[in-house]
N, C-alpha and C. Protein backbone atom coordinates (compact mmCIF):
# COMPACT_ATOMS: atom_id res chain seq x y z
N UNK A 1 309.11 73.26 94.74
CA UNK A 1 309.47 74.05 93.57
C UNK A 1 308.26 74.21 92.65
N UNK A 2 307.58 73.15 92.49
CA UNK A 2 306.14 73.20 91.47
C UNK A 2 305.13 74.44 92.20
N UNK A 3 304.86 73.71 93.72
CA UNK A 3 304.18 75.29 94.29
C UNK A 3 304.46 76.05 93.77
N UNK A 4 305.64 76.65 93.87
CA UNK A 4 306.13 78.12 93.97
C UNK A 4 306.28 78.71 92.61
N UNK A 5 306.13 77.58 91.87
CA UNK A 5 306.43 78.48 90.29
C UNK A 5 304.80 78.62 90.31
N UNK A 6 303.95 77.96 90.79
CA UNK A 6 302.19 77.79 90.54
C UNK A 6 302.11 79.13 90.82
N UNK A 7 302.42 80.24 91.85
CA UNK A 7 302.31 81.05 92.58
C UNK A 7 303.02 82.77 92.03
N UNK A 8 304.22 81.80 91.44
CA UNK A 8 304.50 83.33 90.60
C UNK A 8 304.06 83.75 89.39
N UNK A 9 302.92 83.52 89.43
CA UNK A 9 302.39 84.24 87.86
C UNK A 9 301.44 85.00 88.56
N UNK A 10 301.39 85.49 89.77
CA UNK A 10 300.82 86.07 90.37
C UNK A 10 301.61 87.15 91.35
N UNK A 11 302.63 87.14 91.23
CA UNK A 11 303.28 88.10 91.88
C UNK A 11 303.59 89.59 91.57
N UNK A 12 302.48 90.31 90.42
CA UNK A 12 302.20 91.36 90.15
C UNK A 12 301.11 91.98 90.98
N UNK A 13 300.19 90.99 91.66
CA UNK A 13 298.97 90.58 92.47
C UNK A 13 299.59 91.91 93.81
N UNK A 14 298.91 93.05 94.17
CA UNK A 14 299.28 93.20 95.71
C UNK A 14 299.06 92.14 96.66
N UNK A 15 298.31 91.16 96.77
CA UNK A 15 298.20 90.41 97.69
C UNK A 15 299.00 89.40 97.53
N UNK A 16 300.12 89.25 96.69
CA UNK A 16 300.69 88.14 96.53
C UNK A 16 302.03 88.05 97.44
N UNK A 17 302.07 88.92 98.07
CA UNK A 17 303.06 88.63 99.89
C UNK A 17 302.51 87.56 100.56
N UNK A 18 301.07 87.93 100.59
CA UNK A 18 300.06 87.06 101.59
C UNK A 18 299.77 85.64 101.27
N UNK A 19 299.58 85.63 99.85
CA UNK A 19 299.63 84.35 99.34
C UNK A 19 300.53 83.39 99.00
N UNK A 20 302.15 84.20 98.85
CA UNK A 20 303.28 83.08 98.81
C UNK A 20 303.02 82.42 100.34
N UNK A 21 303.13 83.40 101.29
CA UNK A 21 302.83 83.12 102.60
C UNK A 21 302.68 81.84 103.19
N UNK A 22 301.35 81.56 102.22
CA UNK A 22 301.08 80.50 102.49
C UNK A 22 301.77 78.74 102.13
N UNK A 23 302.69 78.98 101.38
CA UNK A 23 303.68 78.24 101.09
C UNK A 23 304.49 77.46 102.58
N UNK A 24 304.50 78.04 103.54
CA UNK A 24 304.82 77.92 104.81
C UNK A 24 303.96 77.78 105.86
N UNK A 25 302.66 77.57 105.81
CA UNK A 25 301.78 76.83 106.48
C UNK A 25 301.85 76.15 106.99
N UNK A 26 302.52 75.21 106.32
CA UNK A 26 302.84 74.15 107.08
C UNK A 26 304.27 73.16 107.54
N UNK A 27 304.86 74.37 107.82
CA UNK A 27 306.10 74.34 108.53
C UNK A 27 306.08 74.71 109.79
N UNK A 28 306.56 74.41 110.98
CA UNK A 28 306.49 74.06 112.14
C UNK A 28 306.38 75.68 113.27
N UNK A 29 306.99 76.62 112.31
CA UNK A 29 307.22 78.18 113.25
C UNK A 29 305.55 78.82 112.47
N UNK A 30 304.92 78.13 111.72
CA UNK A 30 303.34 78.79 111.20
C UNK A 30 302.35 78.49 112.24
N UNK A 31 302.46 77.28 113.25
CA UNK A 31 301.41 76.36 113.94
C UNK A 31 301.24 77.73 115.05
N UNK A 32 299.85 77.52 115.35
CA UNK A 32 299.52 78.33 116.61
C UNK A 32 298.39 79.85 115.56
N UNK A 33 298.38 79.80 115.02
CA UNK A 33 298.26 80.82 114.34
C UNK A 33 296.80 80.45 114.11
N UNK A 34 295.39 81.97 114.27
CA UNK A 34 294.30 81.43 114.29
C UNK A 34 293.64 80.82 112.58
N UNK A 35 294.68 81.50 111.96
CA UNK A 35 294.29 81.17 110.12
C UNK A 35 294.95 79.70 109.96
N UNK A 36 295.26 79.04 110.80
CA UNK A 36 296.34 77.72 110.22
C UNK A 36 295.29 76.73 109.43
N UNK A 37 293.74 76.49 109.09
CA UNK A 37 293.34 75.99 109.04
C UNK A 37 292.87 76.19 107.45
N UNK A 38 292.47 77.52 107.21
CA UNK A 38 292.18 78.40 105.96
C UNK A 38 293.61 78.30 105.25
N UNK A 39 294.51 78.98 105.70
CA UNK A 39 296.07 78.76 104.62
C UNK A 39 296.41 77.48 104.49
N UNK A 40 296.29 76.31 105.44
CA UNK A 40 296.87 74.92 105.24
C UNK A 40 295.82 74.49 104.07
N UNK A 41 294.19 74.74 104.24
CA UNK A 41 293.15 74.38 102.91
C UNK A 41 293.78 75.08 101.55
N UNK A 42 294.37 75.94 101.51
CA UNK A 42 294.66 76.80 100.61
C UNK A 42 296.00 76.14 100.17
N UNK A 43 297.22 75.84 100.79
CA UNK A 43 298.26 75.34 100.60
C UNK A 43 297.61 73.76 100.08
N UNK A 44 297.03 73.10 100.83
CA UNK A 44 296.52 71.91 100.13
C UNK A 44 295.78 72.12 98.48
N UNK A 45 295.03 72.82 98.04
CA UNK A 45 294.75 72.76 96.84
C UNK A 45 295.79 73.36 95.99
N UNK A 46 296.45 74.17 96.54
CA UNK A 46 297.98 74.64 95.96
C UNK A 46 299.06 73.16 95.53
N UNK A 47 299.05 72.05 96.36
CA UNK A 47 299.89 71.06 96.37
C UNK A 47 299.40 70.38 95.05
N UNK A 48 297.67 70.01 95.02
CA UNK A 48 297.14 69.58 94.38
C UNK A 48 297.28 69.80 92.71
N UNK A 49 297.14 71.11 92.52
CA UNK A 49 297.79 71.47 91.38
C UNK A 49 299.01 71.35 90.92
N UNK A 50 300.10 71.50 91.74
CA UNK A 50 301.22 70.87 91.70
C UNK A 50 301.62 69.87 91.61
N UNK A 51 301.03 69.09 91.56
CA UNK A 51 301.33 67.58 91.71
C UNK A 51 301.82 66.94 92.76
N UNK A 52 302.03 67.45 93.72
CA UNK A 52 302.62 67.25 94.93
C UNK A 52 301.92 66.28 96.24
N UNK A 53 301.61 65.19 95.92
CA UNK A 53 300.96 64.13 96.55
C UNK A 53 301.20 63.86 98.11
N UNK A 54 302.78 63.82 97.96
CA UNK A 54 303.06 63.32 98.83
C UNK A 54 302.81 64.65 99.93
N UNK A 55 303.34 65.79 99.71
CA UNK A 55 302.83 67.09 100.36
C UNK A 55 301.45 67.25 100.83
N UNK A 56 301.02 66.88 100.23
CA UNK A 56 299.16 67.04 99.93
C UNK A 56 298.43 66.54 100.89
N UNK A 57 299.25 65.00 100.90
CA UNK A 57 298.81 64.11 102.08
C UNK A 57 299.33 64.57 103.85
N UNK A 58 300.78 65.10 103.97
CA UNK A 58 300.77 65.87 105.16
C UNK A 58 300.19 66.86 105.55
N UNK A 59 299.44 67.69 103.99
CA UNK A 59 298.65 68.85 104.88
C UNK A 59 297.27 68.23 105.70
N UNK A 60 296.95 67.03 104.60
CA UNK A 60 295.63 66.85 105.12
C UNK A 60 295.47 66.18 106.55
N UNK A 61 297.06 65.53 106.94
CA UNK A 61 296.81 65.35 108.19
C UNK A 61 296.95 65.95 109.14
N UNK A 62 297.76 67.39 108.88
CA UNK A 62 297.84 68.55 109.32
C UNK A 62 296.34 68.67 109.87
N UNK A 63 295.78 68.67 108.71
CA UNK A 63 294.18 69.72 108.73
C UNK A 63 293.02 68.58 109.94
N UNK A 64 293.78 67.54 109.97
CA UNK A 64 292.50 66.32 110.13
C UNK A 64 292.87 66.58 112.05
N UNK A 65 294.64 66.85 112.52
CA UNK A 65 294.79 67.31 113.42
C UNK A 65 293.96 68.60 114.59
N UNK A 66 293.68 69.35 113.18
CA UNK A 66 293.24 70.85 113.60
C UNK A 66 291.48 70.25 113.29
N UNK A 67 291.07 69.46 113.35
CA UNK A 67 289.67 68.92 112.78
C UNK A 67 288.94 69.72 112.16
N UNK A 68 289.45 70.02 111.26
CA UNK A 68 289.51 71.24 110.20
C UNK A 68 288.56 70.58 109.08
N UNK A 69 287.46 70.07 109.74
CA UNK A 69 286.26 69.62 108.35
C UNK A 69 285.77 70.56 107.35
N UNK A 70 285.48 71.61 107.20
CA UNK A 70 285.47 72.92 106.74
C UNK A 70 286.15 73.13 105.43
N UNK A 71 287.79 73.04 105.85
CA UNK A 71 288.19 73.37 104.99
C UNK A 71 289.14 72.49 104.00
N UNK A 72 288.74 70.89 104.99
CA UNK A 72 289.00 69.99 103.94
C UNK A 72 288.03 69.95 102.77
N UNK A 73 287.12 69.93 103.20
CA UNK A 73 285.94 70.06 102.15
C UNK A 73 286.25 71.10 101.40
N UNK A 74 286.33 72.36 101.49
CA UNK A 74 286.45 73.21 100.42
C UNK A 74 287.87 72.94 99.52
N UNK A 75 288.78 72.71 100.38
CA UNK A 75 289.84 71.99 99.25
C UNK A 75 289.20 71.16 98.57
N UNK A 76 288.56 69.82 98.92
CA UNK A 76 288.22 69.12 98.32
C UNK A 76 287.32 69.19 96.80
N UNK A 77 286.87 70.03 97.47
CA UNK A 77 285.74 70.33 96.22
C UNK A 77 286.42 71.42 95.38
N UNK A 78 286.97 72.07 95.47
CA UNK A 78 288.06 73.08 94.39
C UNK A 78 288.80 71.86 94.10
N UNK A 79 289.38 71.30 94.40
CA UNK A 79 290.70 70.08 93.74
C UNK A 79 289.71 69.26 92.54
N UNK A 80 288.46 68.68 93.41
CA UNK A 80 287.31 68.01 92.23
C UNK A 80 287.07 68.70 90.85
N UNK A 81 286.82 69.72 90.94
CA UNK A 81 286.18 70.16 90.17
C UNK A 81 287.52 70.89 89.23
N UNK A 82 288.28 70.58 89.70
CA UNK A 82 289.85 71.27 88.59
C UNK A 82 290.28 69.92 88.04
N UNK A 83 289.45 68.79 88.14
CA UNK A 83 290.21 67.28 88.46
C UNK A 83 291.32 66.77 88.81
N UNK A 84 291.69 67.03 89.74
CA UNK A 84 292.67 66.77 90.95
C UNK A 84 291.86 65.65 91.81
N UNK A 85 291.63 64.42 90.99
CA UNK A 85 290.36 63.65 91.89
C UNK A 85 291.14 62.72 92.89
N UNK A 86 292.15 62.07 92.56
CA UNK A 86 293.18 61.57 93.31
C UNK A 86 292.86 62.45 94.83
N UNK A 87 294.19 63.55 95.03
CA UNK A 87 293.85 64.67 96.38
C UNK A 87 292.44 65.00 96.81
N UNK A 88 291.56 65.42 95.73
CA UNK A 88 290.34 65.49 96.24
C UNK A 88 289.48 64.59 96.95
N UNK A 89 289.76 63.14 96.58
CA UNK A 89 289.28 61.84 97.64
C UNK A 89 290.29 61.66 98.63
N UNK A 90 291.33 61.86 98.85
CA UNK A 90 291.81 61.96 100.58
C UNK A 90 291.27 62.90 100.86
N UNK A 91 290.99 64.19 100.54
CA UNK A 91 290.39 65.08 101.57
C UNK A 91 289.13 65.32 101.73
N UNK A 92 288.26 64.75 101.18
CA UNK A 92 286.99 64.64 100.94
C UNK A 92 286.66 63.49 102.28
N UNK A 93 287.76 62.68 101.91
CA UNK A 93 287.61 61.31 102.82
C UNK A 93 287.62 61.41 104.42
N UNK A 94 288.86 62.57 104.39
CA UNK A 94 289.13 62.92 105.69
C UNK A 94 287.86 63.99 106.36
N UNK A 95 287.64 64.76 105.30
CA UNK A 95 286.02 65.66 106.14
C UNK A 95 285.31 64.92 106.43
N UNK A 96 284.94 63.52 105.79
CA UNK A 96 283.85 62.63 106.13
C UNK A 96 284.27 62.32 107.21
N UNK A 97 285.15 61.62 108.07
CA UNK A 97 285.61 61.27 108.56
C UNK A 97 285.18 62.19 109.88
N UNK A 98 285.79 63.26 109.89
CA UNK A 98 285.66 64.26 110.86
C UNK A 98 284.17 64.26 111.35
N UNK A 99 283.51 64.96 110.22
CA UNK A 99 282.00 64.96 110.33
C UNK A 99 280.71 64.52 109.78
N UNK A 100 280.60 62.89 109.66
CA UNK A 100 280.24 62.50 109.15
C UNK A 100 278.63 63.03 108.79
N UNK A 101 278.16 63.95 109.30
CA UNK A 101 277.00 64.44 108.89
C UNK A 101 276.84 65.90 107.91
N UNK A 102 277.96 66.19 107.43
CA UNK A 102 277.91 67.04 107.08
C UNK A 102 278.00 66.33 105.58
N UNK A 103 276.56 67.07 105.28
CA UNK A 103 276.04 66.20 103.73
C UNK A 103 276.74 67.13 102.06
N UNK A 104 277.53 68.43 102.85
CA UNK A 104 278.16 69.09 101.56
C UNK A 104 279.44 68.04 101.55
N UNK A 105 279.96 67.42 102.30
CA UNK A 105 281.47 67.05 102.33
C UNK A 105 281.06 65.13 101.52
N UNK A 106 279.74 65.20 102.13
CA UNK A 106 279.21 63.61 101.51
C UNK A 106 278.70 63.19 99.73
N UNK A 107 278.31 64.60 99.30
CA UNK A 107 277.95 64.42 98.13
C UNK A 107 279.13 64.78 97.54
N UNK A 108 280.12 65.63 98.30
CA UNK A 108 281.30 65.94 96.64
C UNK A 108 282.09 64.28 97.11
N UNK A 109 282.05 64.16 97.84
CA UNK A 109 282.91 62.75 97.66
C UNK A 109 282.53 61.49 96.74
N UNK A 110 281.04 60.85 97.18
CA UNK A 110 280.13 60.84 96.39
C UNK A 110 280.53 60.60 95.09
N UNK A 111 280.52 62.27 94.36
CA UNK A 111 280.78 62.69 93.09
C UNK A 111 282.41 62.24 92.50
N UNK A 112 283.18 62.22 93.26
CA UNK A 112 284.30 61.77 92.87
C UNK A 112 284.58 60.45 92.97
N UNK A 113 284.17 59.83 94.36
CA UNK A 113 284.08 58.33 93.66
C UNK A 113 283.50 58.05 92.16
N UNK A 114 282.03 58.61 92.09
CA UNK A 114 281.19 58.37 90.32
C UNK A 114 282.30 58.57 89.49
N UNK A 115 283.36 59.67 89.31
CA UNK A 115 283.88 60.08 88.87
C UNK A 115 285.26 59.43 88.15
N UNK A 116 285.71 58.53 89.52
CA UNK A 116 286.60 57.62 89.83
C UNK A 116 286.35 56.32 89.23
N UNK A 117 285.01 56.36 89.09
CA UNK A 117 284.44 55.01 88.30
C UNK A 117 284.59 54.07 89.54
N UNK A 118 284.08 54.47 90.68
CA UNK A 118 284.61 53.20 91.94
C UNK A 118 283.04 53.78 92.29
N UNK A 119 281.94 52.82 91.60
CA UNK A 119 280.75 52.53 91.58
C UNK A 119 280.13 51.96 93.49
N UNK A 120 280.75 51.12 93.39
CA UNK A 120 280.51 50.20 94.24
C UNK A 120 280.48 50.97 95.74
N UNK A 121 281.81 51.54 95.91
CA UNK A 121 282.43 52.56 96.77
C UNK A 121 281.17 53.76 96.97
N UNK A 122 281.11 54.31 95.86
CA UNK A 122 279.55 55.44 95.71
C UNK A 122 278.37 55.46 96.32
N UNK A 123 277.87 53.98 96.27
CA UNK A 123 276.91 53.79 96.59
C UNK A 123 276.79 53.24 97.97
N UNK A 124 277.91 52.72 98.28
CA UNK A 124 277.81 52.26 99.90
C UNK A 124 278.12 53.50 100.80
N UNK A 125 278.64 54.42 100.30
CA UNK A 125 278.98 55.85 100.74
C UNK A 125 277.74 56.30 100.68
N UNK A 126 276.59 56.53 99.51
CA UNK A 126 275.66 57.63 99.86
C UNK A 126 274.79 56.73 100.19
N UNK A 127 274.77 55.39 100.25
CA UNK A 127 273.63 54.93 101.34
C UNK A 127 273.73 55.40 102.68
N UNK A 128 275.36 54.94 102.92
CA UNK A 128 275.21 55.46 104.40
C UNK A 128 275.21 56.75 104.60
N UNK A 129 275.67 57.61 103.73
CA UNK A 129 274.90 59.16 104.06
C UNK A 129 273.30 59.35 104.59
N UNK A 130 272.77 58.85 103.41
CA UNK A 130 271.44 58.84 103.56
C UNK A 130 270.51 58.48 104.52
N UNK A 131 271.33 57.16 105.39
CA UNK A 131 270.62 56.70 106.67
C UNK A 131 270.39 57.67 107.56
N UNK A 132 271.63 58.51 107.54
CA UNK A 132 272.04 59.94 108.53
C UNK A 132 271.17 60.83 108.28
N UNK A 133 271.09 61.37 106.70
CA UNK A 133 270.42 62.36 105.98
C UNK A 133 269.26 62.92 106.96
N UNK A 134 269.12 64.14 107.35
CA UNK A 134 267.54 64.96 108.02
C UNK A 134 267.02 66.06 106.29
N UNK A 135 266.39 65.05 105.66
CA UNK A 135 266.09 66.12 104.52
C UNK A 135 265.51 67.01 104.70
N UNK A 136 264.42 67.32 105.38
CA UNK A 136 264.08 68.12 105.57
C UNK A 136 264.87 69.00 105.74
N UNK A 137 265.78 68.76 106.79
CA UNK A 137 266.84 70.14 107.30
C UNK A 137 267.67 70.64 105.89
N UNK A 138 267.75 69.63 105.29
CA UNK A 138 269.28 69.38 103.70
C UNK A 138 268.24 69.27 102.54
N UNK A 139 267.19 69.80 102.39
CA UNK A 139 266.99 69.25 100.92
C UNK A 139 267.39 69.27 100.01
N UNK A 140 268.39 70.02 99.61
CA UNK A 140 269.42 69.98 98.15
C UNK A 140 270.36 69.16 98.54
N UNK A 141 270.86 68.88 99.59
CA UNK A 141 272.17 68.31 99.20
C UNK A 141 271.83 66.96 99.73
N UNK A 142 270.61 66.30 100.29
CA UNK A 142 269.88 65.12 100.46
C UNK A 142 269.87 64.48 98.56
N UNK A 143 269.10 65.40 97.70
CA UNK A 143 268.70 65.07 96.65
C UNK A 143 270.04 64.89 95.97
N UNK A 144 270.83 65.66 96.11
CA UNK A 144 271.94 65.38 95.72
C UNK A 144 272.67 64.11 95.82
N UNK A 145 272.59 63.64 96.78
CA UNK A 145 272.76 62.32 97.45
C UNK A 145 272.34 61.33 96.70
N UNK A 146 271.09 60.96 96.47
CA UNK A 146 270.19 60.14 95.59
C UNK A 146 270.66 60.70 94.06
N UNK A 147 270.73 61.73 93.84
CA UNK A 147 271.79 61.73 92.54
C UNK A 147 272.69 60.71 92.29
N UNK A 148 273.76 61.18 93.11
CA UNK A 148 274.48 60.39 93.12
C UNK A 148 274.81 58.90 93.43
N UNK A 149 273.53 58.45 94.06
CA UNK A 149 273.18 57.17 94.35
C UNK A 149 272.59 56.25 92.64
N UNK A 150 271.89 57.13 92.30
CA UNK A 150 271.41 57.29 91.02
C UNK A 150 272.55 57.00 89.95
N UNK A 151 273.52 57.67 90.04
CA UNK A 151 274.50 57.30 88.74
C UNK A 151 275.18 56.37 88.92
N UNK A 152 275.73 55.97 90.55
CA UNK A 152 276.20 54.59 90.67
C UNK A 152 275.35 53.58 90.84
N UNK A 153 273.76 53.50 90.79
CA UNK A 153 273.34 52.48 90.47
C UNK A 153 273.45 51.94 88.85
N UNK A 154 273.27 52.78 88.49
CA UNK A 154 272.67 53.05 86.59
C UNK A 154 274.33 52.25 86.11
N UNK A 155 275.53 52.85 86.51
CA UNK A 155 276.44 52.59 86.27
C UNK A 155 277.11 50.87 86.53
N UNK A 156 276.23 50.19 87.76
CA UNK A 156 276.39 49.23 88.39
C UNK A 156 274.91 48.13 87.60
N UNK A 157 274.52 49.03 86.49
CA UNK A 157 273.38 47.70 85.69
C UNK A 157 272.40 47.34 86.53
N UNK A 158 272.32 48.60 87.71
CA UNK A 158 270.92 48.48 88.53
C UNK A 158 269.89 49.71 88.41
N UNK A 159 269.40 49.13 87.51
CA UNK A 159 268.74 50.30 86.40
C UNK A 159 267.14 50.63 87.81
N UNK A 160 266.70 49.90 88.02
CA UNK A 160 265.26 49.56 88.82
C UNK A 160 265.11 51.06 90.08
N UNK A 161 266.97 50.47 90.79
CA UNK A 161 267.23 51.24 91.84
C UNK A 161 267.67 53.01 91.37
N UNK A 162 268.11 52.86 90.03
CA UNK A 162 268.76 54.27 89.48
C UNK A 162 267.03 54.85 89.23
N UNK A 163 266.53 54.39 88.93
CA UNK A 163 265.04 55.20 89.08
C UNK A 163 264.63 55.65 89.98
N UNK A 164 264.75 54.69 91.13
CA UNK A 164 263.93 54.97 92.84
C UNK A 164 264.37 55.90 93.38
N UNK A 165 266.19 56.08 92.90
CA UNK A 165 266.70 57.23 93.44
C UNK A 165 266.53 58.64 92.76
N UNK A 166 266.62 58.69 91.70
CA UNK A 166 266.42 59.93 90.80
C UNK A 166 264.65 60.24 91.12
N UNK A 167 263.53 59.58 91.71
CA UNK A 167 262.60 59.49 92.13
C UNK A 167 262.60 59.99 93.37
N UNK A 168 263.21 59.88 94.34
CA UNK A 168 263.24 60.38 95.44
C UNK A 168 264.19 61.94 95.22
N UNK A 169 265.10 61.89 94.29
CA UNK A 169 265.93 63.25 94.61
C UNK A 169 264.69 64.29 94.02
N UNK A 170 264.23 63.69 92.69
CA UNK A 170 263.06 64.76 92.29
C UNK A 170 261.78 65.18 93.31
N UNK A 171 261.65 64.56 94.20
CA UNK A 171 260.98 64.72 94.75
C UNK A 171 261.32 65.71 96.26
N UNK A 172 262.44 65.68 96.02
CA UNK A 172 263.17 66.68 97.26
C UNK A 172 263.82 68.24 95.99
N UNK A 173 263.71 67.53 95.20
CA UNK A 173 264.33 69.07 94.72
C UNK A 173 263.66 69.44 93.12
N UNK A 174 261.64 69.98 92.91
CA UNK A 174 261.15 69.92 92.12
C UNK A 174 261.79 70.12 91.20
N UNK A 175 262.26 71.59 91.28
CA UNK A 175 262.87 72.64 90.27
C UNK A 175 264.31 71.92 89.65
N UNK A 176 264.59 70.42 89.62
CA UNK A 176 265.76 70.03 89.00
C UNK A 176 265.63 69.37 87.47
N UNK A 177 265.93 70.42 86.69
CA UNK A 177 265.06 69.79 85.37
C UNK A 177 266.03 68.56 84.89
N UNK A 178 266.84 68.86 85.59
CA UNK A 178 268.24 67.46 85.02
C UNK A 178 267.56 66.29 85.08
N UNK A 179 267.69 66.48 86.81
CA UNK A 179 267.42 65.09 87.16
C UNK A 179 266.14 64.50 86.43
N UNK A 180 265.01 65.26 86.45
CA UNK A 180 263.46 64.94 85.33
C UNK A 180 264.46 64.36 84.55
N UNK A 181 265.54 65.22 83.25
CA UNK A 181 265.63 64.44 82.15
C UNK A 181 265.89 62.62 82.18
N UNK A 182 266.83 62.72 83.03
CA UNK A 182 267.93 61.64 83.38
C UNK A 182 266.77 60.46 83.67
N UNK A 183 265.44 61.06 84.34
CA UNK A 183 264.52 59.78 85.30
C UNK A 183 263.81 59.42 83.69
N UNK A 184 263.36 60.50 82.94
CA UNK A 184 262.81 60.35 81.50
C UNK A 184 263.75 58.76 80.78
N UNK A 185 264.64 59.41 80.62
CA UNK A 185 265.67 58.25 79.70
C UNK A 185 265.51 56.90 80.50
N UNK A 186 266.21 56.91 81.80
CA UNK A 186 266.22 55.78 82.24
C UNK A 186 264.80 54.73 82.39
N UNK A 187 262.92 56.07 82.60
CA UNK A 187 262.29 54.79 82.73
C UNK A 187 261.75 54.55 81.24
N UNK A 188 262.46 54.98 80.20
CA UNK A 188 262.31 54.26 79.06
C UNK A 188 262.90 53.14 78.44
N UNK A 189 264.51 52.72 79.29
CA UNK A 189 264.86 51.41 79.43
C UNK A 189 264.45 50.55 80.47
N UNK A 190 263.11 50.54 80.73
CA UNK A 190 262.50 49.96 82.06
C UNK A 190 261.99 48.80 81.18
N UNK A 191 261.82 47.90 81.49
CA UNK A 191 260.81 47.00 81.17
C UNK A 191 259.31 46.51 81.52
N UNK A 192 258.19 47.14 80.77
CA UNK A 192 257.31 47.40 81.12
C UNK A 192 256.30 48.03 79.89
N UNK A 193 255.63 49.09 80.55
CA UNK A 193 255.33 50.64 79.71
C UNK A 193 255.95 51.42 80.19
N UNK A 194 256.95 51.95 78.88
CA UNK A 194 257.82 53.30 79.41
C UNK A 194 257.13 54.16 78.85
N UNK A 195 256.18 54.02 77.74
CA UNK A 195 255.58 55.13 77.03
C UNK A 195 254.48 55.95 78.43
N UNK A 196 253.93 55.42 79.01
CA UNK A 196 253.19 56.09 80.17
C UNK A 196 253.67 56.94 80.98
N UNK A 197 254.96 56.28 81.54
CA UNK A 197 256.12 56.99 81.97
C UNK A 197 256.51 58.13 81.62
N UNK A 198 256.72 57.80 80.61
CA UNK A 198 257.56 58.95 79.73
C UNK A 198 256.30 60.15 79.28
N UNK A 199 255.16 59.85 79.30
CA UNK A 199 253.83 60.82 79.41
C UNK A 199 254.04 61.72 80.81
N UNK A 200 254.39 60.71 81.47
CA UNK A 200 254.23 61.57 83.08
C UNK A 200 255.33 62.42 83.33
N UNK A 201 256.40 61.65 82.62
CA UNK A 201 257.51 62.81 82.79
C UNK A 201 257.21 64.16 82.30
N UNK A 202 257.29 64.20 80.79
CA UNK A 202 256.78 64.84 79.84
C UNK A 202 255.71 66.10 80.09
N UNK A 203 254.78 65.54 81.21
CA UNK A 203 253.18 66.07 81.67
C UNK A 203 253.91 66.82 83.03
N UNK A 204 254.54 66.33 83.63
CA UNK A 204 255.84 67.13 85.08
C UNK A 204 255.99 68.11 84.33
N UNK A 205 257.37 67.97 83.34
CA UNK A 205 258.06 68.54 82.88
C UNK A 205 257.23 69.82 82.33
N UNK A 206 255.88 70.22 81.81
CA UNK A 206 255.58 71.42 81.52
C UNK A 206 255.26 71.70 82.51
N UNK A 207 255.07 70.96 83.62
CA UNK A 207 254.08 72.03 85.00
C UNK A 207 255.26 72.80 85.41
N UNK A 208 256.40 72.51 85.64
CA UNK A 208 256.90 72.89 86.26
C UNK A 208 257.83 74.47 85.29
């Protein structure tokens, strides 16, 4: 019932035949069908908004059936970013799962553990991404990685390692003026000379 009211504020929409549609995805006379994979991702972030958990969780095993890494991930990352972080870490979990090298499905998860405040979880996740990681082939979403390695160290009072990583992501992805800021702040709670540091940042920061 939550679906379906989600759905009619759109039924002025011409395409909104196609999109109740999908309400039935994942009912047993839909299977066989070459879209079952795209409408079940679609019905899953539909659940998500709804509140519909327990639903949410049969699509994704629906989807994990059809090894539908693809479009768990894109649920996943639409559910994240609406904060639907709950649904978005089963299905995030389950793309990993599927394909564990696929480094778009590794950093939004990643991000929602940080998110989740399950630090610990974050970082044993994008280490082991990272072992995998071919940066070269991934350099944004490698750096991304060390981002995110980066905030669950910093977050975990391992200030030393939240540098090394924001150090390595800058170094895979020049043009990230964030991450510069973020490496700025942190090696000024370094213990040491941060003022040198913070020259070099500073001295980056116009070259670029």
């Amino acid at each position: 019932a939550g679906a379906l009211a989600a759905y009619r504020q759109s039924a002025t929409l011409p395409q909104s035949a196609a999109r109740l549609a999908i309400l039935t995805a994942d009912t047993p006379d839909a299977s066989g069908r070459p879209d079952d994979a795209a409408a079940l991702g679609e019905l899953l972030t539909l659940c998500g908004y709804a509140g519909d958990d327990a639903r949410a969780s049969r699509v994704v095993a629906k989807l994990v059936a059809l090894a539908a890494a693809p479009a768990l991930t894109e649920a996943g990352g639409t559910l994240a970013r609406n904060g639907h972080l709950g649904v978005a870490r089963e299905a995030l979990e389950a793309a990993v799962a599927l394909a564990p090298d696929a480094l778009r499905a590794q950093v939004a998860l990643v991000t929602v553990l940080n998110d989740l405040r399950c630090f610990g979880e974050a970082r044993r996740r994008a280490d082991a991404a990272l072992a995998r990681a071919d940066a070269a082939a991934d350099a944004d979403n490698t750096a991304r990685l060390w981002v995110g390695t980066a905030d669950a160290a910093k977050e975990l009072g391992d200030q030393p390692a939240a540098v090394a990583a924001l150090q390595r992501a800058l170094a895979l992805a020049p043009a990230r003026l964030d991450v510069l800021g973020s490496l700025q702040q942190l090696q000024l709670c370094l213990p040491g000379e941060p003022a040198g540091d913070y020259a070099s940042a500073l001295a980056y920061g116009e070259a670029v």
